[in-house]
Protein backbone atom coordinates (compact mmCIF):
# COMPACT_ATOMS: atom_id res chain seq x y z
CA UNK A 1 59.99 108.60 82.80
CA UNK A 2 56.35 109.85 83.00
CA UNK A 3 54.99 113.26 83.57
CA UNK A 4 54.37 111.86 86.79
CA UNK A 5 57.87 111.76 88.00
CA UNK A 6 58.30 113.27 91.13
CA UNK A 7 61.01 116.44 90.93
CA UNK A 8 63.54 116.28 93.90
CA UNK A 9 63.05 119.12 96.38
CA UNK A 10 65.46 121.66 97.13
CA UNK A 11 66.01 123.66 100.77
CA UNK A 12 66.36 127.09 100.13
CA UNK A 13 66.08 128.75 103.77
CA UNK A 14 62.97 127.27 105.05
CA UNK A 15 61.38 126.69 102.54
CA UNK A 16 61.50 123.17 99.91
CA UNK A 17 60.99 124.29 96.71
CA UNK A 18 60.56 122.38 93.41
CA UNK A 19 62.66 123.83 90.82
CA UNK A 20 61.82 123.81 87.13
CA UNK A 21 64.80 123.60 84.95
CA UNK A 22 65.56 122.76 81.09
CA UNK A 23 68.00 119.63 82.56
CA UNK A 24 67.08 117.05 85.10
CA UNK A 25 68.94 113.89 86.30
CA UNK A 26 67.19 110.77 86.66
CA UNK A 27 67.54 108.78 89.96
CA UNK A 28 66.53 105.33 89.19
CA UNK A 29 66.43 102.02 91.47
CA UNK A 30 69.81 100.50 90.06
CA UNK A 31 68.16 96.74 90.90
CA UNK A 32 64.97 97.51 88.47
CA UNK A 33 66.16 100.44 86.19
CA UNK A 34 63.20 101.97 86.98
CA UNK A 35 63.07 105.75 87.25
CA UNK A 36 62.20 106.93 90.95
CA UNK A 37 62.46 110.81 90.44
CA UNK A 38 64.61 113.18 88.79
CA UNK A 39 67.18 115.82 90.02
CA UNK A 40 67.33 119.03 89.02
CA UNK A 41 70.39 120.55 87.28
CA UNK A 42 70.11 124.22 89.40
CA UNK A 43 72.12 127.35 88.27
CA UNK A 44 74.58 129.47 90.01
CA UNK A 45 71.26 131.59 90.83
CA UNK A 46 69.44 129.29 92.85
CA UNK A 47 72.45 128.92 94.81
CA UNK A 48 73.26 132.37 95.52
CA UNK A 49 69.93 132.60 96.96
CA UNK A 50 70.93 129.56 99.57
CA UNK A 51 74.05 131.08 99.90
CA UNK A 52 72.47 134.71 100.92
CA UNK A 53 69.99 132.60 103.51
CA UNK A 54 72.83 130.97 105.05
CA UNK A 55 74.87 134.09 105.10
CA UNK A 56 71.70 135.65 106.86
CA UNK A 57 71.46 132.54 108.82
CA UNK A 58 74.71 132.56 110.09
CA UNK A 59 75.16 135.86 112.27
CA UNK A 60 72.72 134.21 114.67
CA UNK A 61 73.60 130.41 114.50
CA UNK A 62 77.33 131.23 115.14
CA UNK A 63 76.58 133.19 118.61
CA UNK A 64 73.87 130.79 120.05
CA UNK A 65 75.46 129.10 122.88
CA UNK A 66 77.30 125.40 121.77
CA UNK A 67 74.30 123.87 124.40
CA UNK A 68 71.93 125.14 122.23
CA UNK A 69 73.64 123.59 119.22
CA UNK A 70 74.36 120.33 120.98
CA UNK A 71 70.79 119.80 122.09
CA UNK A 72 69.49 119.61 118.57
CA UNK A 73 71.81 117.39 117.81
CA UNK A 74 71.08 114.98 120.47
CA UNK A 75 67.53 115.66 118.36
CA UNK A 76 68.83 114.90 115.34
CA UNK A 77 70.51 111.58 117.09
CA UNK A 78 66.61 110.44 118.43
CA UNK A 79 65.16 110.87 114.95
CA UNK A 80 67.90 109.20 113.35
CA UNK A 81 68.13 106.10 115.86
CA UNK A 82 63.86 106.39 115.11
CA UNK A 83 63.77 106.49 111.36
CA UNK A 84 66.88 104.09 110.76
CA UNK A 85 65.07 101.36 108.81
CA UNK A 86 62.96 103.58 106.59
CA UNK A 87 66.38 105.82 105.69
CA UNK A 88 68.16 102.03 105.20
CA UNK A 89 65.46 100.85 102.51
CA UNK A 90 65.89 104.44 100.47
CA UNK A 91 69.23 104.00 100.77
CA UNK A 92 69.08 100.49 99.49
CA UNK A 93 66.14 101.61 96.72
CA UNK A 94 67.97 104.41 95.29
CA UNK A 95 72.05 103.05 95.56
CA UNK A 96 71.42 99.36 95.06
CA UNK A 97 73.21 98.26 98.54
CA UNK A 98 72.11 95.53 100.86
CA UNK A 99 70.08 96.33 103.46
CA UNK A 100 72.96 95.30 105.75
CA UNK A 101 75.14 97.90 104.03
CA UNK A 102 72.60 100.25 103.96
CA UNK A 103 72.20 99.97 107.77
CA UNK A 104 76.23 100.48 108.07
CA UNK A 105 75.89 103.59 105.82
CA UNK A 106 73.96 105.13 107.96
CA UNK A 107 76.13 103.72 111.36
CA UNK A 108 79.17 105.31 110.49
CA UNK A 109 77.57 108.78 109.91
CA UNK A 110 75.74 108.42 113.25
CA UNK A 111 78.45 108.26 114.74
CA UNK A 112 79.28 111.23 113.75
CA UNK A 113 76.35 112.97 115.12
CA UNK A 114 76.80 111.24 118.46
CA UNK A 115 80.62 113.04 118.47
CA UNK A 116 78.72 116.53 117.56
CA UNK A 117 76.59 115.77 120.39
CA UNK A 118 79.70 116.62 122.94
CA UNK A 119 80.40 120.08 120.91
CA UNK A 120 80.49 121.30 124.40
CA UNK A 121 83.38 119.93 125.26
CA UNK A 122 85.18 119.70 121.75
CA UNK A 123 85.35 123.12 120.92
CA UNK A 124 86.85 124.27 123.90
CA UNK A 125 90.03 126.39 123.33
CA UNK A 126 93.34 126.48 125.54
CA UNK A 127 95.20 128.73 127.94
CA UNK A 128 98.61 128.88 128.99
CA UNK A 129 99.73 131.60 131.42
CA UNK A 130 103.13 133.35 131.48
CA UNK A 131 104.26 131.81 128.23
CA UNK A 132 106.58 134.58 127.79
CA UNK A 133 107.70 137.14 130.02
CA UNK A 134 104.27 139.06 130.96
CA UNK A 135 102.82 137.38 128.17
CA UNK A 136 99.40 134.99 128.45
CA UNK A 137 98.38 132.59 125.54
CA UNK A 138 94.59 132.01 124.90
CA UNK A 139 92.95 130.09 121.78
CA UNK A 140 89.86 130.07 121.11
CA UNK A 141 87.97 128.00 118.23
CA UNK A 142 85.33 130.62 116.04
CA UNK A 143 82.89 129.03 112.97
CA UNK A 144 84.27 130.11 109.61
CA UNK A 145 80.91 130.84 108.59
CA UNK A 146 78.99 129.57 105.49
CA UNK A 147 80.55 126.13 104.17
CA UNK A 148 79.44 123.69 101.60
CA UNK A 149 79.50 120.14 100.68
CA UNK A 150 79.49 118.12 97.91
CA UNK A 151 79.06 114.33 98.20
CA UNK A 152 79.05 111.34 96.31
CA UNK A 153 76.86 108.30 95.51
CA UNK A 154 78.30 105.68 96.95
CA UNK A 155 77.40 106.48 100.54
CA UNK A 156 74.35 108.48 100.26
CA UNK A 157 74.09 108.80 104.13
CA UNK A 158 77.28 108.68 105.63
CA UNK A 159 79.66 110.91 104.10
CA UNK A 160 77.04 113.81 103.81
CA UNK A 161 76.93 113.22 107.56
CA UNK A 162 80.54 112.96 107.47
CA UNK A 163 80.63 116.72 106.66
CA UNK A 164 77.67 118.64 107.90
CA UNK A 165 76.65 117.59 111.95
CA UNK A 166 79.77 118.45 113.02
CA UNK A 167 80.15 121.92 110.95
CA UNK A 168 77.14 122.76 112.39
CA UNK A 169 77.89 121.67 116.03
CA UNK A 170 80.77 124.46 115.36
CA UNK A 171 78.38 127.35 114.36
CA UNK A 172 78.88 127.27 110.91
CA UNK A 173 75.99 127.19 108.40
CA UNK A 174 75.98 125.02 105.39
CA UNK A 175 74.99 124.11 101.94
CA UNK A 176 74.98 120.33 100.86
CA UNK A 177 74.78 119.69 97.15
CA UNK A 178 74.28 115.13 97.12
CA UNK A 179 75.29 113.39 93.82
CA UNK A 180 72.55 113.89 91.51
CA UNK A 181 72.14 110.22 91.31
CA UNK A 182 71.06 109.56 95.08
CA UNK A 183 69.72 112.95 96.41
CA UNK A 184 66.65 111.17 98.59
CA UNK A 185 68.65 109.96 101.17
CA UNK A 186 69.72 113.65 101.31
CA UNK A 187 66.61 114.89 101.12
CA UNK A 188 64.83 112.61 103.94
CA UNK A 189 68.41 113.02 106.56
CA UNK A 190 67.76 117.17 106.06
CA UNK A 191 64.11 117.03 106.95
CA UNK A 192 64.81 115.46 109.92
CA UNK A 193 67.42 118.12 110.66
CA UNK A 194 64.62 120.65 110.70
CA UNK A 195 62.30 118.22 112.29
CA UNK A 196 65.05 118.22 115.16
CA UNK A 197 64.22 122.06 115.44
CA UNK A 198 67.32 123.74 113.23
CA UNK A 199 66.56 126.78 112.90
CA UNK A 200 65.86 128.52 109.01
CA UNK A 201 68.61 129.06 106.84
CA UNK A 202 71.53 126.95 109.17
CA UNK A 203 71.12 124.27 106.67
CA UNK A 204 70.60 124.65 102.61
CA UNK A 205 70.27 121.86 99.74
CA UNK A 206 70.79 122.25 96.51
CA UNK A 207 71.20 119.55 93.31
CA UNK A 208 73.32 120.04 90.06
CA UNK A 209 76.50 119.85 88.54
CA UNK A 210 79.65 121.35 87.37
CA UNK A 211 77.99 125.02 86.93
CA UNK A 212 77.08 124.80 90.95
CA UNK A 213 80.61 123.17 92.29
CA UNK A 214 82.00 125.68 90.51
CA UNK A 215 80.11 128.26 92.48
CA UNK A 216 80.98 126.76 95.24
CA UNK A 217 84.42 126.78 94.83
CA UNK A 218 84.18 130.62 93.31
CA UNK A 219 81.65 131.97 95.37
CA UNK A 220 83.23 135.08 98.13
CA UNK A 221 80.82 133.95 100.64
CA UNK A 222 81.73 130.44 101.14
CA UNK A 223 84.32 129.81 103.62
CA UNK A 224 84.95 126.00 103.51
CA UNK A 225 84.00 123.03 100.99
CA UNK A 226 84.48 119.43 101.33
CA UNK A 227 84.50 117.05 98.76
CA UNK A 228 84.21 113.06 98.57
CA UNK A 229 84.52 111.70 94.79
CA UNK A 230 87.12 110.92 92.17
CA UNK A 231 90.14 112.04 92.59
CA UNK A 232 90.25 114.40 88.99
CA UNK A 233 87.25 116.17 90.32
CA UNK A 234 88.84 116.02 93.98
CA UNK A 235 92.09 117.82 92.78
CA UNK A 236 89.65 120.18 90.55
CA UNK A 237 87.20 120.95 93.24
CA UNK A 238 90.66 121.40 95.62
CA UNK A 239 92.72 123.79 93.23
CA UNK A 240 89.68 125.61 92.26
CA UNK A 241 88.16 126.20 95.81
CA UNK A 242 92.00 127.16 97.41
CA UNK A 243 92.77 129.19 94.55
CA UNK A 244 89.84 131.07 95.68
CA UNK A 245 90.71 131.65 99.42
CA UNK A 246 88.53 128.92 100.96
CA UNK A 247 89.48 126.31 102.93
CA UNK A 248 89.60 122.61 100.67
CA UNK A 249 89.19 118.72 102.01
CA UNK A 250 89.08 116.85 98.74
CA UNK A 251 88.78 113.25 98.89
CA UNK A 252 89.34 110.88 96.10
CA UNK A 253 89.50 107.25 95.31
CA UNK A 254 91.75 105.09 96.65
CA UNK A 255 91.67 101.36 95.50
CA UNK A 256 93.33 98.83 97.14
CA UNK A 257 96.18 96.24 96.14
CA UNK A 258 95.37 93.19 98.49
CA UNK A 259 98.38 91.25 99.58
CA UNK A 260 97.75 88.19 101.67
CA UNK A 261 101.42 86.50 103.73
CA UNK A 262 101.44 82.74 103.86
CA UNK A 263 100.55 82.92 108.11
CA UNK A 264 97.57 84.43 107.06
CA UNK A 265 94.07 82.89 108.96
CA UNK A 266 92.37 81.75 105.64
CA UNK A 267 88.77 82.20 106.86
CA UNK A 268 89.12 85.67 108.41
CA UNK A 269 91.36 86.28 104.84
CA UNK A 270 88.28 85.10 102.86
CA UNK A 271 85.98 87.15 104.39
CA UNK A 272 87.92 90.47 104.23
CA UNK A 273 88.71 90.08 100.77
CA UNK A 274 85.13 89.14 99.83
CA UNK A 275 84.07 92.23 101.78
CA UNK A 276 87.08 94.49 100.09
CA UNK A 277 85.88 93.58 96.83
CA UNK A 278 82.51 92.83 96.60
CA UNK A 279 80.73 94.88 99.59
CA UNK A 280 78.79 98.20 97.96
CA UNK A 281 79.18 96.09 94.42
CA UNK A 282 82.71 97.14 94.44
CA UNK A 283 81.78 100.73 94.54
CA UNK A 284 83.79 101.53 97.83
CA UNK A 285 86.49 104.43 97.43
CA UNK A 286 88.88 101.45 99.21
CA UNK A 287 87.52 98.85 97.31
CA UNK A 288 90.17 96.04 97.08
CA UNK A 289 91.37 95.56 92.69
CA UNK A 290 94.08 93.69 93.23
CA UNK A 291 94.92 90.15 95.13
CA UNK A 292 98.19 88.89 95.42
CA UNK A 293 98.63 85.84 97.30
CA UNK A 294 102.46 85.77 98.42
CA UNK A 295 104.06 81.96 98.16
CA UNK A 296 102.72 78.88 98.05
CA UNK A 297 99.36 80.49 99.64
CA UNK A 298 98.37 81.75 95.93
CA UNK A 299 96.93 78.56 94.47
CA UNK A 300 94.70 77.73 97.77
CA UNK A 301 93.81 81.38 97.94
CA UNK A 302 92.63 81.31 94.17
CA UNK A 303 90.58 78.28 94.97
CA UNK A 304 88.82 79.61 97.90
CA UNK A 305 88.16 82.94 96.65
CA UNK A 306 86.65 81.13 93.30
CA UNK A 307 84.39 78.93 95.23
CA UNK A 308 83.16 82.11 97.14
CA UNK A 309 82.38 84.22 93.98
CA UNK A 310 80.57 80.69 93.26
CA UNK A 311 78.45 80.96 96.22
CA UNK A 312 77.71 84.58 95.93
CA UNK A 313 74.50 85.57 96.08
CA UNK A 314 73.56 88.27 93.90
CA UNK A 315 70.26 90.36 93.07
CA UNK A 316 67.61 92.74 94.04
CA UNK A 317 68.42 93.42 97.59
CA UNK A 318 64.72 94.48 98.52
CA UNK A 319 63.51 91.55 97.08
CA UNK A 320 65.59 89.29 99.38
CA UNK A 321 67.35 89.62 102.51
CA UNK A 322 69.92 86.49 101.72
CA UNK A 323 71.09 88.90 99.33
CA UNK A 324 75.09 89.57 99.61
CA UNK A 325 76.26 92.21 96.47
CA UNK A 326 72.87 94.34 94.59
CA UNK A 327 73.48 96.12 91.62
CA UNK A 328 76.15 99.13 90.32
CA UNK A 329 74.67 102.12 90.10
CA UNK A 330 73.71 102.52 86.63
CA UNK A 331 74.14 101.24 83.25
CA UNK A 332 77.10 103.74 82.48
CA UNK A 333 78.86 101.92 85.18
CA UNK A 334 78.07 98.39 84.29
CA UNK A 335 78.97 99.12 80.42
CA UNK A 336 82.35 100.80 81.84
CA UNK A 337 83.09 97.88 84.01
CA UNK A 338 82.11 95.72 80.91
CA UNK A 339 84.59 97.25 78.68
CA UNK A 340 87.34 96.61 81.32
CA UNK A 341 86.47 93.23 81.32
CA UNK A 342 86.97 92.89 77.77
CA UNK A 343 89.92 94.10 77.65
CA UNK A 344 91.47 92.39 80.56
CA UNK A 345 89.94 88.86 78.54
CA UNK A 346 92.19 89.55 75.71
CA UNK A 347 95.37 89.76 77.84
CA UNK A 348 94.22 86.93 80.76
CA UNK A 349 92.57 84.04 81.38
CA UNK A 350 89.19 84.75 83.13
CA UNK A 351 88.22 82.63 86.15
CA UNK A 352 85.31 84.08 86.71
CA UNK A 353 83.11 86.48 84.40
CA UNK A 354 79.78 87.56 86.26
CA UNK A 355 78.67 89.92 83.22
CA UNK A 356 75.51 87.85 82.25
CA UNK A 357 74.71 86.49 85.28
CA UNK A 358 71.44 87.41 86.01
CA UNK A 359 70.31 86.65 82.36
């Protein structure tokens, strides 16, 4: 890392700011190892201050009409659909996916935005006359008001988008704090946000770690947090935040046992468990760890799924398109999945060991 090493902006109201702090994360590209920027590690009083804007922010948001709200996001949707490629290759540069996963990151939280377009007709509430003697029944769906969330790096696009279009489609303002280790994507999908003419304050950003989740989760003025990561931090983030009176959704990981019956199709098989297992380098929160082949299928399946690793083509995935798996994230996640390795050598046979394959 030089002196050079561009510092990863923060939204604090309207304003980007580049905070200096005594810890920074690096981002790197996971295919080179080369450092691409680092994050800052922000304190509990940088976020207060993008808490107070989106306090501020939110008396007005939550009373503008859901039209108003719904138009930018049909915005948001044009710049999205316009900038897809460029937000695919920083995806791709900063996570280590294919481009062809990168593009599918960003899909599934488009999406997304495309269901906040019809906020309209979502929120609506219900109405029930006489449902008791001289009694009528009316809901009505209100924004809870300020809520955060925290994302991880395995889908630097679509779970963020996951979370915030739609909370603030409902009137609610919010504060997104990315993994440290892919805020650009982040950065770039909340620019276009106020590009699409959100107005200051609605939406925050904000990088660190444990001291600003727990802020988060502490904080009176946050109403709702949700959470995408492992699931110790997920029940953390979820005991923490509902012990302090906000509403919790706390993902975690969920890896996959495989099983595949002897009527099976065994090309539309292959393919799934290639995808389960190797798509995102394995880094998927479903990522299939376990394949049992039930019969007289296991042998065959073995085979086939051996002369598929064979043919996998692995490698810098903006170097070349043929590419089908790109790197893990970082080297703490290569030498973990090395040490697994080991250990599973001394207890199995290994078919296949793709440690020092690229050397």
């Amino acid at each position: 890392m030089t002196s050079s090493t561009p510092i990863v902006p923060s939204l604090i109201g309207n304003s980007w700011e580049l905070i200096n702090t005594e810890k920074y994360t690096n981002v790197y590209n996971p295919a080179t190892g080369e450092i691409i920027a680092k994050t800052p590690m922000c304190d509990s009083e940088l976020l207060g201050r993008a808490i107070k804007s989106s306090k501020k922010a939110f008396l007005k948001w939550s009373n503008e009409p859901a039209t108003k709200r719904a138009s930018i996001m049909y915005n948001y949707r044009s710049l999205i659909k316009d900038n897809f490629e460029e937000i695919a290759q920083l995806i791709s540069t900063e996570n280590g996916k294919t481009i062809s996963e990168s593009r599918g990151d960003i899909q599934r939280g488009f999406e997304v935005v495309e269901f906040a377009c019809g906020i309209a007709e979502h929120q609506k509430g219900e109405s029930l006359s006489q449902v008791a003697e001289n009694i009528d029944a009316l809901s009505i769906r209100e924004p809870l008001g300020v809520c955060a969330g925290i994302s991880p790096f395995n889908f630097p696009a679509m779970v963020p988008m996951w979370m915030f279009p739609i909370a603030l489609a409902c009137g609610n303002t919010f504060i997104l704090k990315p993994s440290e280790k892919v805020p650009l994507t982040a950065v770039r999908l909340v620019e276009l946000l106020q590009e699409a003419g959100l107005p200051e304050g609605v939406m925050n950003l904000v990088h660190g770690g444990k001291e600003v989740v727990d802020t988060l989760c502490t904080h009176p003025d946050i109403s709702a947090i949700s959470f995408v990561g492992s699931s110790t931090i997920a029940k953390y983030v979820y005991t923490l935040g509902s012990q302090n009176g906000k509403r919790v959704q706390a993902g975690g990981a969920a890896k996959n046992a495989l099983v595949v019956m002897p009527d099976a199709d065994p090309e539309s098989t292959l393919r799934a468990v290639m995808s389960a297992s190797f798509g995102c380098a394995g880094q998927r929160c479903m990522a299939g760890s376990l394949l049992v082949g039930v019969g007289d299928i296991g042998k065959s399946l073995k085979d086939k799924m051996t002369k598929a690793i064979d043919d996998l083509k692995v490698g810098n995935p903006l170097l070349d398109k043929e590419i089908q798996m790109g790197p893990v994230i970082d080297k703490n996640s290569q030498e973990r999945i090395s040490r697994v390795i080991d250990k599973v050598s001394k207890e199995a046979n290994l078919v296949r060991d793709g440690r020092n394959l690229l050397n």
